[in-house]
Protein backbone atom coordinates (compact mmCIF):
# COMPACT_ATOMS: atom_id res chain seq x y z
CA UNK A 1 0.00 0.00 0.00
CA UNK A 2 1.33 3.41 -0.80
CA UNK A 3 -0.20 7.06 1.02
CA UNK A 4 -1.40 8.22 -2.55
CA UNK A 5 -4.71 9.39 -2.06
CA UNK A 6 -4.62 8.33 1.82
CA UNK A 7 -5.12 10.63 5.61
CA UNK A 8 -2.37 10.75 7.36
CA UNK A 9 -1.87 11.89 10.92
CA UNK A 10 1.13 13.52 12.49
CA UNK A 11 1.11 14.55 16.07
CA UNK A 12 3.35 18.23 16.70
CA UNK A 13 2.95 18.36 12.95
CA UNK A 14 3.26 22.40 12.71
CA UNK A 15 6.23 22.76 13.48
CA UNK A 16 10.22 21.67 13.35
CA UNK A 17 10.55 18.30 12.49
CA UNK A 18 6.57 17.59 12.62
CA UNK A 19 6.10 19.78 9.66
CA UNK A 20 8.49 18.56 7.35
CA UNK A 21 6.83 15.24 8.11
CA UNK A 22 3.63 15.89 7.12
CA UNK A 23 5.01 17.99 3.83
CA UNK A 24 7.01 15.02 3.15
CA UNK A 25 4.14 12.45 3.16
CA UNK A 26 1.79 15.14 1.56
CA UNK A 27 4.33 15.16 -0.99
CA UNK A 28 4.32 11.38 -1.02
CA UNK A 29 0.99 11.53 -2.34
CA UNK A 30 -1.20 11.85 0.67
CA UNK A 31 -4.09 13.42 0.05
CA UNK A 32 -5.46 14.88 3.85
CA UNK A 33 -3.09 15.67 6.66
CA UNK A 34 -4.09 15.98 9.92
CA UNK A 35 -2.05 18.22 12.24
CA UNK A 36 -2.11 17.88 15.84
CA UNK A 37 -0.96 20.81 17.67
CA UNK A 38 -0.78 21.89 21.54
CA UNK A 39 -1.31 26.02 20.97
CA UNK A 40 0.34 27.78 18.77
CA UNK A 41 -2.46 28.66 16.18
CA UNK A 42 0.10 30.99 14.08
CA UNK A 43 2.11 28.58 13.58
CA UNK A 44 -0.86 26.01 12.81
CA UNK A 45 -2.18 28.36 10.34
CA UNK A 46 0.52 28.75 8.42
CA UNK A 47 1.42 25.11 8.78
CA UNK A 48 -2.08 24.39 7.25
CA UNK A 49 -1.03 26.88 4.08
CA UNK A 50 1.97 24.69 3.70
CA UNK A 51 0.42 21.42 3.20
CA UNK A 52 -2.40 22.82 0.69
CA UNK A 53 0.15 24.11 -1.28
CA UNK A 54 1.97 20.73 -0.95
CA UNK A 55 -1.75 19.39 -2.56
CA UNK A 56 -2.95 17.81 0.69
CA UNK A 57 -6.15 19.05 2.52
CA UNK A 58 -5.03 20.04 6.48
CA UNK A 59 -7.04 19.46 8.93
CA UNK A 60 -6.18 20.79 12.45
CA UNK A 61 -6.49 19.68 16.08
CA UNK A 62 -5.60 21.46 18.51
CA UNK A 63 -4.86 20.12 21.94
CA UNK A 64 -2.66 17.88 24.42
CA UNK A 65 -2.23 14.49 22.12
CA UNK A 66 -2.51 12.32 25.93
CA UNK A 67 -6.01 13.68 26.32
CA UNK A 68 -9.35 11.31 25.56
CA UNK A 69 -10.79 14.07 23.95
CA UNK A 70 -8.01 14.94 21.40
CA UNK A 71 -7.57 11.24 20.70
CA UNK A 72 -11.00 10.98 20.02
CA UNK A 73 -10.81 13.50 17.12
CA UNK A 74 -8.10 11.99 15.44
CA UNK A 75 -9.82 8.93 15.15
CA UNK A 76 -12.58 10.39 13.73
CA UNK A 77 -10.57 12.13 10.70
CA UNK A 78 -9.37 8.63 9.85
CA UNK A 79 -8.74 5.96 8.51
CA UNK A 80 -4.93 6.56 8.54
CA UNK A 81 -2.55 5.32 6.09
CA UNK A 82 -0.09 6.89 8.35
CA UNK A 83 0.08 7.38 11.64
CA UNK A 84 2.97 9.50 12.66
CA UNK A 85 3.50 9.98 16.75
CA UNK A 86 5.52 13.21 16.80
CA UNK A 87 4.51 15.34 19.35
CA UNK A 88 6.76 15.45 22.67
CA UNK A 89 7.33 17.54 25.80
CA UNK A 90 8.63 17.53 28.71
CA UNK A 91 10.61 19.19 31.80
CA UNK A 92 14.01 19.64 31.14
CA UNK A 93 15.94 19.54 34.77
CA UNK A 94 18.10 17.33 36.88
CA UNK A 95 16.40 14.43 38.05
CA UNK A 96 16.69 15.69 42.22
CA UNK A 97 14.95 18.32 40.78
CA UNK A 98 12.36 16.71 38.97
CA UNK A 99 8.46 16.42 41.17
CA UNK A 100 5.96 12.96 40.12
CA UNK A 101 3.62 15.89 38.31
CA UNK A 102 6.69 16.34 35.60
CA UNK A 103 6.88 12.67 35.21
CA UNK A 104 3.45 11.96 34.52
CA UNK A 105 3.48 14.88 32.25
CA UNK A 106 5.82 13.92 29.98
CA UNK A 107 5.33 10.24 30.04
CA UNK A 108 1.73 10.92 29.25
CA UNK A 109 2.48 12.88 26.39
CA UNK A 110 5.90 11.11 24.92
CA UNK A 111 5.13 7.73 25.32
CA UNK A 112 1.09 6.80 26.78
CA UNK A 113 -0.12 8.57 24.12
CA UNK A 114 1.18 6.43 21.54
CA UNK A 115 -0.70 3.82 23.40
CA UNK A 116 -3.23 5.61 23.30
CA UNK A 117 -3.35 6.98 19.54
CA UNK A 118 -3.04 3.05 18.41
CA UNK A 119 -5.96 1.95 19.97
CA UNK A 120 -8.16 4.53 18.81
CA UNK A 121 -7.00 4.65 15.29
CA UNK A 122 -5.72 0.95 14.47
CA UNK A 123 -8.93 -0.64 14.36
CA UNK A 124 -10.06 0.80 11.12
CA UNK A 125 -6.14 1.14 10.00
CA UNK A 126 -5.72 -1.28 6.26
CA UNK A 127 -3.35 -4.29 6.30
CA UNK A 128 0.03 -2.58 4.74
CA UNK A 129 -0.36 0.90 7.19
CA UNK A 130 2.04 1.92 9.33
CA UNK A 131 2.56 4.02 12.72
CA UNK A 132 5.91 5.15 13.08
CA UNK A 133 7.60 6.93 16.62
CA UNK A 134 9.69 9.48 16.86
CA UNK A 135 12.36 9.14 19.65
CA UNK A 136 15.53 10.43 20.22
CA UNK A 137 19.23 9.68 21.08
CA UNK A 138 18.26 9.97 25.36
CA UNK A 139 16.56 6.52 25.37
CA UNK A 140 19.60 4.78 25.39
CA UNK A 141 22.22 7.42 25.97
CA UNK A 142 22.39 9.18 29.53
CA UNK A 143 21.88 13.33 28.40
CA UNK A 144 22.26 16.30 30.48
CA UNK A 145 18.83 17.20 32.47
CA UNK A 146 17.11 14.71 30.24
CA UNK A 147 16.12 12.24 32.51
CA UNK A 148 12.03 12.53 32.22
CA UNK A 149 12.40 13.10 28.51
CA UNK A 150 14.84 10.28 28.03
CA UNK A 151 13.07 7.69 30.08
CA UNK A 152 9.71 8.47 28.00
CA UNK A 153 11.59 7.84 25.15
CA UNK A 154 13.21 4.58 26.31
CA UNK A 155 8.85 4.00 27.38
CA UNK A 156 8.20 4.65 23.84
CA UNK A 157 10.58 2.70 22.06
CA UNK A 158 9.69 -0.39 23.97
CA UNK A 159 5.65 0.39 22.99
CA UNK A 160 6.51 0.30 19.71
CA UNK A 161 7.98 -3.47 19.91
CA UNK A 162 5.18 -4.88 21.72
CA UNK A 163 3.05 -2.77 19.40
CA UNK A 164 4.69 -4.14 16.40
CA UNK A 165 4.48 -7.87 17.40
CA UNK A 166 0.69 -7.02 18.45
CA UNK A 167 -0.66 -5.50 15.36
CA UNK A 168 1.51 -7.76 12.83
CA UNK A 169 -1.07 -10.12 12.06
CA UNK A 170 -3.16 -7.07 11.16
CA UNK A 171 -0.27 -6.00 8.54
CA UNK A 172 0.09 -3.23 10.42
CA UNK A 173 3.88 -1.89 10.72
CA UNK A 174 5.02 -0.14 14.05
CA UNK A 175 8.65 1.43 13.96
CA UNK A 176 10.78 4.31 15.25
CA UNK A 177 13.12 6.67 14.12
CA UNK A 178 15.56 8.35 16.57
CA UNK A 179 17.10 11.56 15.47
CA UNK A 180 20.31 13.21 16.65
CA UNK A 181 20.53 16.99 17.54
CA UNK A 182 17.99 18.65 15.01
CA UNK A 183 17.77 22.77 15.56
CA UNK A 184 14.31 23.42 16.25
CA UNK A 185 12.60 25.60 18.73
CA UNK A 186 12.41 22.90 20.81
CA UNK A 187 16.11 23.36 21.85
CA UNK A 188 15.29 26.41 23.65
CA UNK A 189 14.29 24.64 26.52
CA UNK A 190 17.50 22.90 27.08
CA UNK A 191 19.92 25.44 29.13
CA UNK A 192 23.01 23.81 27.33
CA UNK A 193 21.86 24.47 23.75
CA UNK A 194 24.75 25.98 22.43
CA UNK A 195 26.86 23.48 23.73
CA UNK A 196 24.70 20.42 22.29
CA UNK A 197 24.52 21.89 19.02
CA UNK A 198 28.39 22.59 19.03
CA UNK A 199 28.76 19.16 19.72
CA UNK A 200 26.61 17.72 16.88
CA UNK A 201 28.37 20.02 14.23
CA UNK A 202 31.79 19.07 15.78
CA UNK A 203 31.78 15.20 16.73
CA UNK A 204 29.48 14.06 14.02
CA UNK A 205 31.00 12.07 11.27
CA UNK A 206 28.59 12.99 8.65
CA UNK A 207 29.86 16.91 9.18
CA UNK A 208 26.63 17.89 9.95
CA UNK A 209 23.64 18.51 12.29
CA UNK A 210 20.40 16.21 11.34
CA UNK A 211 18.09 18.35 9.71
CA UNK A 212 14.17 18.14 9.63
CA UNK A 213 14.08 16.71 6.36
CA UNK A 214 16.53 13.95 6.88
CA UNK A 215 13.88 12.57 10.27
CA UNK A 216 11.09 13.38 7.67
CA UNK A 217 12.94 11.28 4.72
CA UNK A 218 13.29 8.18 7.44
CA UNK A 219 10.00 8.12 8.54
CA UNK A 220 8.56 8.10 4.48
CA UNK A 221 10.75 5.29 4.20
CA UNK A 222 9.18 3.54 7.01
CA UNK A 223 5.90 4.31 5.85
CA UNK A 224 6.81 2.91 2.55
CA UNK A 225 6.51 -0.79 0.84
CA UNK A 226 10.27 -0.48 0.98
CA UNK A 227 9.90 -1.17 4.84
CA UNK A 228 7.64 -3.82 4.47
CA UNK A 229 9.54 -6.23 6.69
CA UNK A 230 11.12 -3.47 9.01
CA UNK A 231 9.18 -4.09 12.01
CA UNK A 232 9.54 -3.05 15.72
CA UNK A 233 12.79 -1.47 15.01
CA UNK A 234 14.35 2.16 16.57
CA UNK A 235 16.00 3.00 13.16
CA UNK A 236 18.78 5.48 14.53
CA UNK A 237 19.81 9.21 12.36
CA UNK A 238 22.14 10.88 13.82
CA UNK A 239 25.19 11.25 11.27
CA UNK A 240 27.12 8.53 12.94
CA UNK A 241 27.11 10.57 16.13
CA UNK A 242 26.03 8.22 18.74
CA UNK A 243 28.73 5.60 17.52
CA UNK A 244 31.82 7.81 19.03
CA UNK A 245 33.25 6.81 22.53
């Protein structure tokens, strides 16, 4: 099955590495996009002008992707060739400095709501769809004041075996894709930006940072035929990055 003339859903698909998602897999022949957004309706907006004039119809939700309600109203846009789990937040801090309300927060968010997204939308989801993650580099590599964000990752990257093994008979593939440093606005909430992105221009082998449209060219793949027997599997872009001592 290819996304030509499909919906598609991507979760924090306005922005960063969301948006060149969705513009990638409009591109791909997709013929609605749903965005899901938390609150930035600028950004949404112009998001949504984006994928029209990729040739895709948007259609925008706004709202926290771990809520029943927001759930709910992707599921209702569907069925999904594509179901993209994007979004992510989370408190950036030490972890003595971390309180059970940031946990839940950003586990919710990160990793329950892919849980959450699958059973609402898998159901009426064709044999030869797919669901793809995205994760990053802290689920398996110990980060700087990313221990809530990198344990939801390491949550989410174990979902989406037992969601792969799950929904295989239903020819239904579930993968991830975990991306090195990308510069988004999302790195303004780390306090050692500068020195994160020095390090991923400096110490990658590739020569370069990952850059939205390198994530979005991964998950297409997975979304593809091409990936027809890539299943359960955290496929890792990061320039080479994480293999250096």
């Amino acid at each position: 099955m290819t996304l030509e003339g499909r919906s598609v859903l991507v979760t924090g698909g306005t922005r960063g590495i969301g948006k060149a998602i969705a513009l990638r897999l409009a591109g791909d022949g997709a013929a609605r996009v749903a965005l899901g957004y938390l609150r930035n309706d600028s950004a949404a907006e112009a998001a949504a002008e984006e994928i029209r004039g990729a040739g895709a119809e948007p259609i925008l939700v706004r709202g926290n992707v771990a809520s029943e309600k927001v759930i709910a109203e992707f599921a209702a846009h569907g069925p999904y060739g594509a179901v993209v789990h994007n979004a992510a937040t989370g408190v950036i801090r030490p972890a003595l400095e971390t309180e059970d309300k940031h946990w839940d927060w950003t586990l919710g968010t990160n990793a329950r709501a892919l849980l959450s997204l699958t059973r609402a939308c898998a159901p009426t989801m064709d044999a030869g769809s797919s669901i793809v993650a995205v994760s990053s580099l802290g689920s398996q590599r110990v980060l700087e004041n990313y221990v809530l964000v990198g344990t939801s990752k390491a949550a989410l990257e174990s979902v989406v075996r037992y969601l792969a093994v799950e929904l295989g008979p239903r020819g239904i593939r579930v993968n991830a894709v975990s991306a090195g440093v990308v510069e988004t606005e999302a790195l303004e909430h780390f306090p050692n930006r500068e020195e994160m992105l020095h390090a991923g221009r400096t110490q990658t082998p590739a020569g370069r940072l990952v850059e939205p449209e390198d994530v979005a060219g991964a998950v297409a793949y997975l979304c593809s035929t091409d990936a027809e027997m890539v299943r359960g599997h955290t496929l890792v872009l990061d320039g080479g990055y994480s293999l250096l001592a």
